[in-house]
Every structure is written in C-alpha cells, then in structure tokens.
Protein backbone atom coordinates (compact mmCIF):
# COMPACT_ATOMS: atom_id res chain seq x y z
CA UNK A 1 -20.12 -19.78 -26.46
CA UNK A 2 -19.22 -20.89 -30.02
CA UNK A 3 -18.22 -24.66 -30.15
CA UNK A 4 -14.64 -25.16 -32.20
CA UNK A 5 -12.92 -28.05 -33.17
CA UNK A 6 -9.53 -26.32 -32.03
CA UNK A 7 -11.05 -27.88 -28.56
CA UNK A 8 -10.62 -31.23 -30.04
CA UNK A 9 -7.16 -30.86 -31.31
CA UNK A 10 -5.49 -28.51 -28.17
CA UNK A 11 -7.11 -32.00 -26.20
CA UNK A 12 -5.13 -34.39 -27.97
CA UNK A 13 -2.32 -31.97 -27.84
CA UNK A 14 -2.03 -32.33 -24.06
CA UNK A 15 -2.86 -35.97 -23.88
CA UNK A 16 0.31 -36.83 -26.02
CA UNK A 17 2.99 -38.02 -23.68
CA UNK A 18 6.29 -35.92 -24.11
CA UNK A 19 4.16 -33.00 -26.11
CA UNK A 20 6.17 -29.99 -27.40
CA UNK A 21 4.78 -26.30 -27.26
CA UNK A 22 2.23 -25.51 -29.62
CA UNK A 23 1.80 -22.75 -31.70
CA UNK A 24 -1.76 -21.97 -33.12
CA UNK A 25 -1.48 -20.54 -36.64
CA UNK A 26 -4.81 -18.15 -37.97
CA UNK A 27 -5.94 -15.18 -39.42
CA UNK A 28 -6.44 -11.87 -37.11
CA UNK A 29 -9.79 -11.87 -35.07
CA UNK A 30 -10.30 -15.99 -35.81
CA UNK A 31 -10.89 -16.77 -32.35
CA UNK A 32 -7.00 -17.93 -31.25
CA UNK A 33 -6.98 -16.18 -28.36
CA UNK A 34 -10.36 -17.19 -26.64
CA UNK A 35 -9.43 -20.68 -27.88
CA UNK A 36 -6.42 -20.67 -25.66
CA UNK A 37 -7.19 -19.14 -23.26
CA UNK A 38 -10.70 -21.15 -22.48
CA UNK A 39 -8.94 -24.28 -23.10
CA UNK A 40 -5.98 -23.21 -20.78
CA UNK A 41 -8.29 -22.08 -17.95
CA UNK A 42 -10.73 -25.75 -18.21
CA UNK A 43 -7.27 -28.36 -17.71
CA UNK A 44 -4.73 -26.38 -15.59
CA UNK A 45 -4.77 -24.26 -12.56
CA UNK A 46 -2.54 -21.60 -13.16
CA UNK A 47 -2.23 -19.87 -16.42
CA UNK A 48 0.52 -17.09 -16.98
CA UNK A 49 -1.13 -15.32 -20.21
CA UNK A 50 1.17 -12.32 -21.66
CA UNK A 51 -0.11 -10.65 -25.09
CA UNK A 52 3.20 -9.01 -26.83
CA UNK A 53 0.66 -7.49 -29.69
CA UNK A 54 -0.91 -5.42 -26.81
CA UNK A 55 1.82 -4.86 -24.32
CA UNK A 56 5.27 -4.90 -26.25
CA UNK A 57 6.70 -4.11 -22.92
CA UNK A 58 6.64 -7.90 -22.25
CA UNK A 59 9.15 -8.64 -24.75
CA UNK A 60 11.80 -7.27 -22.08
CA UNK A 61 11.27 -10.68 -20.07
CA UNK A 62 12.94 -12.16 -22.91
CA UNK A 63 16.06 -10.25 -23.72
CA UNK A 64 18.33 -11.68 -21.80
CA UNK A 65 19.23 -15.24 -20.98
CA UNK A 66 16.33 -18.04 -22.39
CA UNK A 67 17.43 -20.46 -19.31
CA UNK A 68 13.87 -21.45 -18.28
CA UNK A 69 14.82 -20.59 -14.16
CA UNK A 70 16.04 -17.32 -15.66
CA UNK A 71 12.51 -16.64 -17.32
CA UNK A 72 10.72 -17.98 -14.73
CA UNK A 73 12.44 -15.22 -12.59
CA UNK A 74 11.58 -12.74 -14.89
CA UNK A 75 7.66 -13.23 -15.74
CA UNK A 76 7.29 -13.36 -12.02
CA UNK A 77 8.69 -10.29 -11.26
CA UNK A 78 6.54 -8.70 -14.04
CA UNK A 79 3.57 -9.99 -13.47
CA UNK A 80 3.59 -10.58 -10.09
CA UNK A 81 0.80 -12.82 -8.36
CA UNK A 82 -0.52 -13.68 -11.82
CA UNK A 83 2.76 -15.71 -12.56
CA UNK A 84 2.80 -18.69 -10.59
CA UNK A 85 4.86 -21.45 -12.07
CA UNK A 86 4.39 -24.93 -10.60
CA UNK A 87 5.64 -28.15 -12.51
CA UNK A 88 2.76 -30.04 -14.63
CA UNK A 89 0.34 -27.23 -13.31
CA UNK A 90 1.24 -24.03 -15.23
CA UNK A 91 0.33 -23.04 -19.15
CA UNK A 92 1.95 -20.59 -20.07
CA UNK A 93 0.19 -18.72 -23.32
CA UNK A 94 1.94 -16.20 -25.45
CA UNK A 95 -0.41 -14.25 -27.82
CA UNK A 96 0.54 -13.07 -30.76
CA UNK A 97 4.29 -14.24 -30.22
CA UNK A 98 5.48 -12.89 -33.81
CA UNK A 99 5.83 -10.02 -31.74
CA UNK A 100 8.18 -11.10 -29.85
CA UNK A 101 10.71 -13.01 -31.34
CA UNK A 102 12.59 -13.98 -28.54
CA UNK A 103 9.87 -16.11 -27.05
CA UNK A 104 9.76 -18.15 -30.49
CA UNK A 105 13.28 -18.84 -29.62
CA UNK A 106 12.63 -20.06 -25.89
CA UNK A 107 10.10 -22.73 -26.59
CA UNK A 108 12.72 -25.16 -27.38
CA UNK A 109 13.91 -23.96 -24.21
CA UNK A 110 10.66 -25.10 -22.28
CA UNK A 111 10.70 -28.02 -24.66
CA UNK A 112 13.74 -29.24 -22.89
CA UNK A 113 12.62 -28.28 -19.65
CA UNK A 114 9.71 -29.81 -19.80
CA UNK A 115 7.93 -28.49 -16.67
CA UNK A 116 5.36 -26.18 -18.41
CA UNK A 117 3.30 -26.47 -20.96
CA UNK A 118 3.09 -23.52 -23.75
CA UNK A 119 0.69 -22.40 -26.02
CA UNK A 120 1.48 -19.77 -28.62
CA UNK A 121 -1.11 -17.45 -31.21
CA UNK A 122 0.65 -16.07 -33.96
CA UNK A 123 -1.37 -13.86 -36.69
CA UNK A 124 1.54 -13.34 -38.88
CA UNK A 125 3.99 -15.37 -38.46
CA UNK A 126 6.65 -16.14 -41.45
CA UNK A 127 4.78 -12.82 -43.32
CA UNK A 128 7.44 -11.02 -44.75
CA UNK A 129 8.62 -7.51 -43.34
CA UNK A 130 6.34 -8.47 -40.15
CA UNK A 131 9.19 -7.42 -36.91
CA UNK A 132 12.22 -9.21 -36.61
CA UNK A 133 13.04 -13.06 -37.13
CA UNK A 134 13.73 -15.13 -34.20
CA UNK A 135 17.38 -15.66 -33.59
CA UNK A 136 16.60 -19.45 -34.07
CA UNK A 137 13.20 -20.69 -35.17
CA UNK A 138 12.51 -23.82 -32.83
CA UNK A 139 12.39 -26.73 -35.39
CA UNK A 140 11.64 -29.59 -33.99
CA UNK A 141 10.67 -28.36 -31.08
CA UNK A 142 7.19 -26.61 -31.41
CA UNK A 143 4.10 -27.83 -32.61
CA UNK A 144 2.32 -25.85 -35.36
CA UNK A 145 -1.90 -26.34 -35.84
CA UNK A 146 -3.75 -24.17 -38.20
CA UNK A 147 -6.90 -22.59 -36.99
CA UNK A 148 -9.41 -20.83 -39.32
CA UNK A 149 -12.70 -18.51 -38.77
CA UNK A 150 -15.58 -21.16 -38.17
CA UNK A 151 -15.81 -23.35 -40.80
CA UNK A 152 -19.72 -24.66 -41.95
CA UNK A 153 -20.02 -27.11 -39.79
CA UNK A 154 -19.09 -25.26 -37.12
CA UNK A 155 -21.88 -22.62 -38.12
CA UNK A 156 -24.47 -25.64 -38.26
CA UNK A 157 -23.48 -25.67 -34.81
CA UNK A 158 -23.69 -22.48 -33.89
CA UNK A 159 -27.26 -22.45 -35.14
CA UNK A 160 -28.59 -25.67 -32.88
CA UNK A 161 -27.49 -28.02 -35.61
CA UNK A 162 -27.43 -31.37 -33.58
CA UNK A 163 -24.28 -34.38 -34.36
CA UNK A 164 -27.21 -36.34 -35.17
CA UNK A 165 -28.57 -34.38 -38.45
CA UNK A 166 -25.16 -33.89 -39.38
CA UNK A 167 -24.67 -37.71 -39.16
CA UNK A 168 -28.04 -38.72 -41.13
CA UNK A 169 -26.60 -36.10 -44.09
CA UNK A 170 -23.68 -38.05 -43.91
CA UNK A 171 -25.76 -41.13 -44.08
CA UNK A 172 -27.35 -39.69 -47.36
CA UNK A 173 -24.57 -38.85 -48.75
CA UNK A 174 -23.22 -42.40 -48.32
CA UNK A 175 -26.06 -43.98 -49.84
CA UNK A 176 -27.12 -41.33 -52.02
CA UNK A 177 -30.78 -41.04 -51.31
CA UNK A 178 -32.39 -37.35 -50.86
CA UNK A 179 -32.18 -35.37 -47.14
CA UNK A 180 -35.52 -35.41 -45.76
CA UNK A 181 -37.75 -32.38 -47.54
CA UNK A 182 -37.87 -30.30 -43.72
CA UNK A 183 -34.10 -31.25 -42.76
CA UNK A 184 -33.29 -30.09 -46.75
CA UNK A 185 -35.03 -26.59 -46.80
CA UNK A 186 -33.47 -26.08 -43.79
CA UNK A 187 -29.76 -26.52 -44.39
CA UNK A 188 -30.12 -24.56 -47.57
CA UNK A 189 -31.25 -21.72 -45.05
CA UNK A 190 -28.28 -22.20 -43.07
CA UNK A 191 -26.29 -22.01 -46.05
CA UNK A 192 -27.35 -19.38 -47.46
CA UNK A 193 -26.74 -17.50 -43.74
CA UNK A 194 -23.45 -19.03 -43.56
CA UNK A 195 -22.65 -17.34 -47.56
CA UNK A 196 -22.80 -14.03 -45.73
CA UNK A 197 -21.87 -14.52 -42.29
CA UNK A 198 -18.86 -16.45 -42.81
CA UNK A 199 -16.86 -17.77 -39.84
CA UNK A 200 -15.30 -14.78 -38.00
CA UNK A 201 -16.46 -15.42 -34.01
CA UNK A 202 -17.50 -12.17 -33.45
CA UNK A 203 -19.80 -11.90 -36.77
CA UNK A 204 -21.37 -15.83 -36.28
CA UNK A 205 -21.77 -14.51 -32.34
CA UNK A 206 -23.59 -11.12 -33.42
CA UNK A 207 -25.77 -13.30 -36.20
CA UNK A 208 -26.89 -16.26 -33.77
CA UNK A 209 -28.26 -13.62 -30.85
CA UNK A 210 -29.10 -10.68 -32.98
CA UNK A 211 -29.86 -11.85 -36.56
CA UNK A 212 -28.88 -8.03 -37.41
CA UNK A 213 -27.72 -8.44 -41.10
CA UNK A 214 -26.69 -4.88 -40.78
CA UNK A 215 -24.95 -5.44 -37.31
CA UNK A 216 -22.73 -8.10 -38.86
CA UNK A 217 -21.84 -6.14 -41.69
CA UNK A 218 -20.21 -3.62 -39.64
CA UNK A 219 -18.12 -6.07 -37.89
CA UNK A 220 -17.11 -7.86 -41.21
CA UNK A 221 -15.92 -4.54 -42.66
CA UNK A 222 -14.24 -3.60 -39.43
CA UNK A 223 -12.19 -7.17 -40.18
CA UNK A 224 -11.55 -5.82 -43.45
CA UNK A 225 -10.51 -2.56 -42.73
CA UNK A 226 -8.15 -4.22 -39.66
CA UNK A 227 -6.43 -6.49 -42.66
CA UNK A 228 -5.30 -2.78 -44.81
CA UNK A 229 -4.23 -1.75 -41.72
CA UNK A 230 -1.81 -4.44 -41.10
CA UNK A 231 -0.83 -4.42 -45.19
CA UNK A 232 -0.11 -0.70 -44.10
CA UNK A 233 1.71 -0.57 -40.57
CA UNK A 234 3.89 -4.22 -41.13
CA UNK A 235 4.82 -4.41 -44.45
CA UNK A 236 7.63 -3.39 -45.98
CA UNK A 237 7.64 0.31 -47.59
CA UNK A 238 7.92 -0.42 -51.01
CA UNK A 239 4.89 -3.21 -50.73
CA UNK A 240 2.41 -1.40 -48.35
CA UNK A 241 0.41 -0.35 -51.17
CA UNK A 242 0.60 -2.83 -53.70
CA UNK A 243 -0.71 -5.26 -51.24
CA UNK A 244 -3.66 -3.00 -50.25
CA UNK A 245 -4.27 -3.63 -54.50
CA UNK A 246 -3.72 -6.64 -55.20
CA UNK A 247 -6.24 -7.47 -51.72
CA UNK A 248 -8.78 -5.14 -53.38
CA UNK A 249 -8.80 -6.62 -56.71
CA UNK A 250 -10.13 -9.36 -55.47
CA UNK A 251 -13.79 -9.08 -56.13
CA UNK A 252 -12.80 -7.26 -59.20
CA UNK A 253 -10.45 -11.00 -60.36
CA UNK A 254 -13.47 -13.66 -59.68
CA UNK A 255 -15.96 -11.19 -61.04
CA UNK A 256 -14.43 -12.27 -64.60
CA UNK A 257 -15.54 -15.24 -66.72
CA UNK A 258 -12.09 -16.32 -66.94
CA UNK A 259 -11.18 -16.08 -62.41
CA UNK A 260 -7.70 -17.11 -63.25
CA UNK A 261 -5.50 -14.35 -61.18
CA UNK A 262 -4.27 -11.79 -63.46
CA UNK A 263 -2.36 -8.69 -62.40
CA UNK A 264 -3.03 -6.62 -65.43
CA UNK A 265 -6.52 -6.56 -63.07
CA UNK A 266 -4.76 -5.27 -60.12
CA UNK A 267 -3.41 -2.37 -62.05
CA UNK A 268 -3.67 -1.77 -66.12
CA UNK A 269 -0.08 -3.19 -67.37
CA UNK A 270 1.03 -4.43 -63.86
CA UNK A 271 3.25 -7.88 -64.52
CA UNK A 272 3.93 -10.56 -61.96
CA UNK A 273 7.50 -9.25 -60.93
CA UNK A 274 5.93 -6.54 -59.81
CA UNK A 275 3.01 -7.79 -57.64
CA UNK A 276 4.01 -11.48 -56.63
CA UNK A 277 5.28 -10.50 -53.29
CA UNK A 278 2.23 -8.60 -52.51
CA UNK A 279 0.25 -11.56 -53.40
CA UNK A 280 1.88 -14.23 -51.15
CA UNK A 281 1.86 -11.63 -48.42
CA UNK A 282 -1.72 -11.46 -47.66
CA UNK A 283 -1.30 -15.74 -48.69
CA UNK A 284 0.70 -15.93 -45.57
CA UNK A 285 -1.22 -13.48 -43.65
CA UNK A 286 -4.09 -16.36 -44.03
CA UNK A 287 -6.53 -14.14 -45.97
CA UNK A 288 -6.99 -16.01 -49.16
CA UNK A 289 -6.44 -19.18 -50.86
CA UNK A 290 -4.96 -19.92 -53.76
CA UNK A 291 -6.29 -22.63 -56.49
CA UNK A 292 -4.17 -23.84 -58.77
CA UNK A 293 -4.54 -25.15 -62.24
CA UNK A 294 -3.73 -28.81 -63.25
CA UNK A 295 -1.95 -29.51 -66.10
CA UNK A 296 -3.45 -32.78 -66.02
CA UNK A 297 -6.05 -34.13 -64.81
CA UNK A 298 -4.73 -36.85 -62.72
CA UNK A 299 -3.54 -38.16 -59.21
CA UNK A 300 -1.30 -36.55 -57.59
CA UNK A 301 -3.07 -33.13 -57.66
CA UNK A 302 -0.08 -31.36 -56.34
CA UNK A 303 2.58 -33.29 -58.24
CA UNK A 304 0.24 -31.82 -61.58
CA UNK A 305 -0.57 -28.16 -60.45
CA UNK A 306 0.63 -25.28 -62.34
CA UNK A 307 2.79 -22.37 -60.02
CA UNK A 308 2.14 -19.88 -61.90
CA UNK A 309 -2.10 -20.08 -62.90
CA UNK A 310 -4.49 -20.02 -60.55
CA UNK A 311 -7.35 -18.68 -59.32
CA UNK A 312 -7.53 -16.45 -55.69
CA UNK A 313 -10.45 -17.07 -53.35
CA UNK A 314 -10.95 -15.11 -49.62
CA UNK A 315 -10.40 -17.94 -46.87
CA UNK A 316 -13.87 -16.39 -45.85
CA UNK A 317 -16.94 -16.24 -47.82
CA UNK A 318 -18.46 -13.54 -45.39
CA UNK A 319 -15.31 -11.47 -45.73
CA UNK A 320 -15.59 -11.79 -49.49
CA UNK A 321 -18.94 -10.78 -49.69
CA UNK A 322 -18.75 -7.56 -47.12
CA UNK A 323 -16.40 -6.75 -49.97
CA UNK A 324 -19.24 -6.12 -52.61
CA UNK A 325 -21.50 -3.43 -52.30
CA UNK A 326 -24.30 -2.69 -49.94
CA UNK A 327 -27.06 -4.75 -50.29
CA UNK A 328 -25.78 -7.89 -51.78
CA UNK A 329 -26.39 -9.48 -48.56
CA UNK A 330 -29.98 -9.59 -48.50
CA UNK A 331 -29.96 -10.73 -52.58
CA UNK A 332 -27.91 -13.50 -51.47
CA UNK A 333 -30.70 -14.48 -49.02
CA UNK A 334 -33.31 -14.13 -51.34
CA UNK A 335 -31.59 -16.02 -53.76
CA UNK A 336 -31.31 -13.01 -56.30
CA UNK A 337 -27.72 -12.69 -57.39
CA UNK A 338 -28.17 -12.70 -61.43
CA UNK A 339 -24.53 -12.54 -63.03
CA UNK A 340 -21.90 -12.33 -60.15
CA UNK A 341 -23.61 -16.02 -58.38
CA UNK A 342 -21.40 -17.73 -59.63
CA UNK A 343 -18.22 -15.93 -58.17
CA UNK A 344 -20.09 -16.28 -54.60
CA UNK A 345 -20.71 -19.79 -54.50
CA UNK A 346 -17.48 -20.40 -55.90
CA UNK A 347 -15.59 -18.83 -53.16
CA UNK A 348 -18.44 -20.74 -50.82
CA UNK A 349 -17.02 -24.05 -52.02
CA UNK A 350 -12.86 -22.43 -51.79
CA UNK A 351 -14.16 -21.58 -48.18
CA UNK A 352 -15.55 -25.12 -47.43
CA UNK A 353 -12.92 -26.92 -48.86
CA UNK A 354 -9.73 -24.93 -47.25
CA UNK A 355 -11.16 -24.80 -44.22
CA UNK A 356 -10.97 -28.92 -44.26
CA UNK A 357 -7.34 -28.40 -44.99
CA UNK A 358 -7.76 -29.08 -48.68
CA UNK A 359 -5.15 -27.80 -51.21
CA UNK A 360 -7.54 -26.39 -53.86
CA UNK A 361 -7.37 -27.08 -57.68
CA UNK A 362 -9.03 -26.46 -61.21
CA UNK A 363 -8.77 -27.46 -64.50
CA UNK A 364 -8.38 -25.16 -67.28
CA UNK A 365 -7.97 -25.27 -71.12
CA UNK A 366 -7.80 -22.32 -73.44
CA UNK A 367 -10.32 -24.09 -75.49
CA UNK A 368 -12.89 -22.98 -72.74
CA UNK A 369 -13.54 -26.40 -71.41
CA UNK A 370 -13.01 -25.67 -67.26
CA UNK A 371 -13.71 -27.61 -64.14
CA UNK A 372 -14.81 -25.60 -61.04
CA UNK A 373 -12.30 -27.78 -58.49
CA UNK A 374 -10.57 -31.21 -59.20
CA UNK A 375 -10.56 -33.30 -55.68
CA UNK A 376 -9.35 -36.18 -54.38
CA UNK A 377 -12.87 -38.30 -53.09
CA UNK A 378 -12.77 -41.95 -52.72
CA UNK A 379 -8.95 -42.65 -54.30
CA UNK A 380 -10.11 -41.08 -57.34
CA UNK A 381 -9.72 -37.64 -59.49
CA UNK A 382 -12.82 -35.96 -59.23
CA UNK A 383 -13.99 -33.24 -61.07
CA UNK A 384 -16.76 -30.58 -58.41
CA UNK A 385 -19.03 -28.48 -60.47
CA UNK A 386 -20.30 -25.87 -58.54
CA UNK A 387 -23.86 -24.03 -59.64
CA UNK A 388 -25.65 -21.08 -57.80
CA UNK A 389 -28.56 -22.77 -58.76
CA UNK A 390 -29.79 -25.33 -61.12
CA UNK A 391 -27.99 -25.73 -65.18
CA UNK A 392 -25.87 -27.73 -67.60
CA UNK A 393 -22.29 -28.54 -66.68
CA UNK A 394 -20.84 -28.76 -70.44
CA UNK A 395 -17.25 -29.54 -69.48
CA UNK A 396 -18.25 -32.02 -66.92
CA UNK A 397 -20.04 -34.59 -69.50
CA UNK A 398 -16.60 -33.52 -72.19
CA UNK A 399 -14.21 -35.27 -69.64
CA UNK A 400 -16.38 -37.71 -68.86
CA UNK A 401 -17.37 -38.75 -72.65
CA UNK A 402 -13.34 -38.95 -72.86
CA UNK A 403 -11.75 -40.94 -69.79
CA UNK A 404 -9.06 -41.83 -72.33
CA UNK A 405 -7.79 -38.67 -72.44
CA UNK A 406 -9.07 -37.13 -68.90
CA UNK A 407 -9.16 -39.92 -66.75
CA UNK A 408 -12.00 -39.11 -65.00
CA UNK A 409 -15.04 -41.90 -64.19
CA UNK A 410 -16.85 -40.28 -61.81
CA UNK A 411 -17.91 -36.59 -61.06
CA UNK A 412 -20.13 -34.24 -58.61
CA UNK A 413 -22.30 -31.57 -59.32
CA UNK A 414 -23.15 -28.86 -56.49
CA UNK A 415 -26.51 -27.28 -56.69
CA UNK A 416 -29.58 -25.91 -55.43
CA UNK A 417 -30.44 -29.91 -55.82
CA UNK A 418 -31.17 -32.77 -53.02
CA UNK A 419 -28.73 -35.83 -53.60
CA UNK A 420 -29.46 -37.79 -56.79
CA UNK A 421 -27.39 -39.37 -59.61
CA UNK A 422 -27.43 -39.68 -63.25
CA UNK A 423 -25.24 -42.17 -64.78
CA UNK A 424 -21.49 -40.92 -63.63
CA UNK A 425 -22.34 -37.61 -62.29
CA UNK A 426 -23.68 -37.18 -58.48
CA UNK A 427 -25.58 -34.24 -57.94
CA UNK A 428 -25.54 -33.36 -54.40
CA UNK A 429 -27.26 -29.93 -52.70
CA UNK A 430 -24.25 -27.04 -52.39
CA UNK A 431 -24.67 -27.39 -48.17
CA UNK A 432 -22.91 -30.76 -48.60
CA UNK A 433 -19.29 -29.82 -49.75
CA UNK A 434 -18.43 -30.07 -46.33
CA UNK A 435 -18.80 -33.78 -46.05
CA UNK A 436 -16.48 -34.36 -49.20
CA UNK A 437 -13.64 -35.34 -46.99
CA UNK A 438 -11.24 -36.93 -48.54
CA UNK A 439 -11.33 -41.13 -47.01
C-alpha cells in the first residue's frame, strides 16, 4: 500500500477539537477515495460511504429537508445495515460530492450537529458547467485540503526510500557537501523513474511490483483519455472542444524556446477571448499549473506576477510525458532526450514544486535574458535554473553581476550535478528540488 501524506493531514484533522467536515480537493484517479476511505476504516467503527459519481441515485437522500435526524432517517433506509449512525463513532464519506450538490449544502448542517464526522472527495468542484451549484456553499463551515498524485518524495517512498536517506540529503543540502557517490547514483535513478511514472497511484503501484514501462503507459494514457472525456461530457457546449485544444497543445506550448502560453499555438489566429475559459477549466479541474511571469524580480512573488504571461506545466510529469510519442520513455531513462530535455525537466521541477503547494513563477525579458522559476528560499528572491544535464546558465550570472537592478544575491542551479557551490550560485543535483521548501 502506497504511503501518503494525506494520512498525516486527515490525522490532525480529527485530532482538532471542534473540527468541521472536510472536503479533499484532487485531480480524478489521485488516490482521494482510498485515502478516505483507509483512513475512515483505521479510527472509527462505522463508516457510511455513498459515491454520488457512481450511484446518482443517492442524491435522492438529500432532496428534501437537510435536518441531520431527517438525513439520518434517510441514508438508513437506503442503505440499510451499512448505515449505522452512532454519536463520535460514525464517518460519514461522500465521494465525489460535486455530484451532488445538496450534500455540499448539508455539511454545515452536520457542522452544527456535531455528532458525525464527514469527509468529502470532490474531482471538480468550482469547474465551470460541472452539474448544478449548491443552493449555499458551506463557508465557514467545511474544511478544504488539496491532495495531488504522489509527489517525489512520496515515490522515494514507494521505492524503499527510508526517512533516514531522505534526512542525510537534507543534511547535505544544509551544509552543502556532496550525497554520498552510492546514495547519489541512486536517487538520480529514482528520478529519472519518477520523470515518467509520475504520481498517479495506480501507475507508481503498477511500476513498484511490475517495473512494466509499457504496463504503466497504458494506465497513464487511460488517465489521459479519462481527462477528454470529462472536457467532453461536463463542460459546457460551446467549450467542450476548445478545452480538449487548448489541453492538447500542451506539449506542442513547452516544446517552444519561448514556453510562455500562447493561443495562436492552440489554434493558428486563436486570441485569448476566445480560449481563456478553456484554459482555467482544466486549471480548476487540477490538471496543470500555471507559472507566471514577474515583472520584477522581487519579494512578494505574487504581489509582482503578471495575469496575463505565463507559462503552463501538467501537475504531473508522467501525465506530461505519456503525452509525447511512443518511446520517449525509455530515452528519458537512458538519458537521451536531445532538444525537447529541457521541456521535461522543466515540467519535473513545475511538478515538484506545486506539489509542495508552491505558486510557481519565472522571469522573462524580451531581451532573451529568462529565469527557469523565481522562489522564495531562505527570506530571499531566488532565481532556480533548471538543466537536463550539465551547461552555462547565461541569465543566471546577468542578474547576479547586477543586484542593483535585479536584486538577486544568491541563486541555484539544478543539474545532473552533486551539491557544490561557486561563488553565489549553488549547484545542487535535479532530485533535490523537493527539499527547497520554503523556511
């Protein structure tokens, strides 16, 4: 079974005194469900589990009055001897509760109550043209947590990864000495596995007992072709296909030397009135990531992003790269990617870095001068170069010849590298992105 660190957080969740519902916010097929579920089956003895995605017949229970007695009434006549409802006992989980509106609505119901705990998994909720809205969205009373397909440390994990070599990299990192040669070859391994693998459960489940490149493939284009047919089935008419483009243009957008989002890419002479809704769709549907542009390079990074320039990244580096053609998986492995590395380890780093929670940013300037990503690390502005490989980082040493004017003192370089430093400018090997964390 796949350790997550939605075990940590669901934890917490119930040890709060006085906790509201929760709602657990993710892409399709990112492991909500069995999350829930396992946790709700570990802490209480009854769980009353309905899923409104696969029976919409459920909804019914919630038509009528949202008086928690009422609904208890209800559930139990519908599910019979798998309802039982006892005070401080029961969970009650809702999957996919976009579907059913209604339910939305109640939690601040049970949050008044207070007798049962709920869990909700919503895939699409706040996507526009998905159902109906709930006659009142619960604000206030409902507790919102944002879950994503593994993220790389939960692949280290996955792969027998122990707390202890993730906490000597750590160490490393702190002091900025080199990994130890074995422990290094072998995280740039994993990395390389986790560039085509990605996070989704079922693909990191099918790698780890199988190792069938081909296997995983299948289930990662499965994914895919689940994601068109949601674009297709839940949007709204006049959308349905422009989102299907604009979600295929993808690998067509980073493949440029310029990756700045452009929708003449999406279709010759498209503008952004056209395709902007389409965009933020599969945004909310918690597909891709946007990274914005900074007029400035300077703290705060949101307060100095641009709107209306940025850069569009899949949330899932495995995704992203079931995307490309057939064999591209097994050049990535042997390290043989020529031209289009850099648009794969770039939307390794996006993956990395939004699946901490990170806002993402870059700097660009027509003059050609760009930075990869602009973080916050250690109360500073700091520029992340990110290379496939080895090679010069031009713009890096510009800013940093010119703190004047950029206001940059210190910088990071990802690469095929072990951890070393050169005057400003920390080089650090491309598996360590995930301990960037922000203090």
């Amino acid at each position: 079974m796949l350790r997550r660190k939605i075990e940590q957080k669901l934890t917490d969740w119930k040890n709060t005194p006085d906790h509201k519902p929760l709602i657990i916010k993710g892409c399709r097929q990112c492991g909500k469900t069995f999350s829930a579920l396992d946790f709700a089956y570990k802490n209480y003895e009854h769980v009353v589990y309905l899923n409104f995605f696969e029976n919409p017949d459920y909804a019914a229970a919630f038509s009528g009055s949202l008086e928690i007695d009422h609904l208890v009434m209800m559930l139990s006549a519908l599910l019979g001897k798998d309802a039982v409802f006892e005070a401080g006992r029961t969970i009650l989980v809702l999957d996919e509760i976009q579907d059913c509106p209604e339910a939305r609505t109640a939690l601040k119901f049970f949050r008044t109550d207070g007798r049962y705990d709920v869990i909700g998994t919503g895939s699409l909720l706040g996507v526009k043209g998905y159902g109906r809205e709930p006659r009142s969205i619960p604000v206030g009373s409902e507790t919102i947590v944002d879950m994503y397909p593994l993220d790389f440390e939960e692949f280290l994990w996955a792969n027998g990864v122990s707390a202890e070599m993730v906490e000597l990299l750590s160490q490393c990192l702190e002091t900025e000495t080199p990994v130890p040669e074995a422990l290094h070859q072998r995280m740039r391994q994993l990395l390389l596995q986790y560039t085509v693998v990605g996070g989704m459960p079922d693909a990191v489940q099918t790698f780890v007992d199988t190792k069938q490149m081909d296997e995983v493939l299948r289930i990662q284009r499965d994914i895919i072709r689940s994601y068109e047919d949601d674009m297709v089935k839940y949007a709204e008419r006049k959308d349905k296909s422009r989102i299907k483009e604009c979600f295929q243009s993808i690998p067509r957008q980073l493949s440029k030397e310029n990756k700045k989002f452009q929708y003449s890419v999406v279709k010759k002479g498209s503008t952004a009135s056209k395709y902007i809704g389409s965009l933020q769709w599969i945004e909310d549907a918690g597909i891709i990531s946007r990274c914005h542009n900074l007029s400035i390079t300077e703290l705060p990074l949101d307060g100095n992003a641009e709107e209306d320039v940025f850069k569009v990244y899949m949330k899932d580096c495995g995704l992203f790269v079931s995307m490309l053609e057939d064999g591209t998986q097994f050049d990535i492995l042997q390290g043989r990617l020529y031209g289009y590395k850099g648009a794969v380890f770039e939307n390794l780093v996006a993956d990395i870095f939004s699946k901490m929670g990170k806002k993402l940013y870059y700097y660009h300037k027509d003059s050609g001068l760009e930075l990869d990503f602009v973080i916050r690390y250690k109360g500073e502005c700091t520029p992340v170069e990110v290379k496939a490989a080895t090679g010069n980082a031009k713009s890096l040493r510009t800013v940093l010849r010119h703190p004047e004017k950029y206001h940059i003192r210190h910088a990071i370089k990802l690469g095929d590298y072990n951890v070393g430093k050169s005057e400003a400018v920390l080089t650090l090997p491309l598996y360590m992105a995930f301990l960037l964390r922000t203090p």
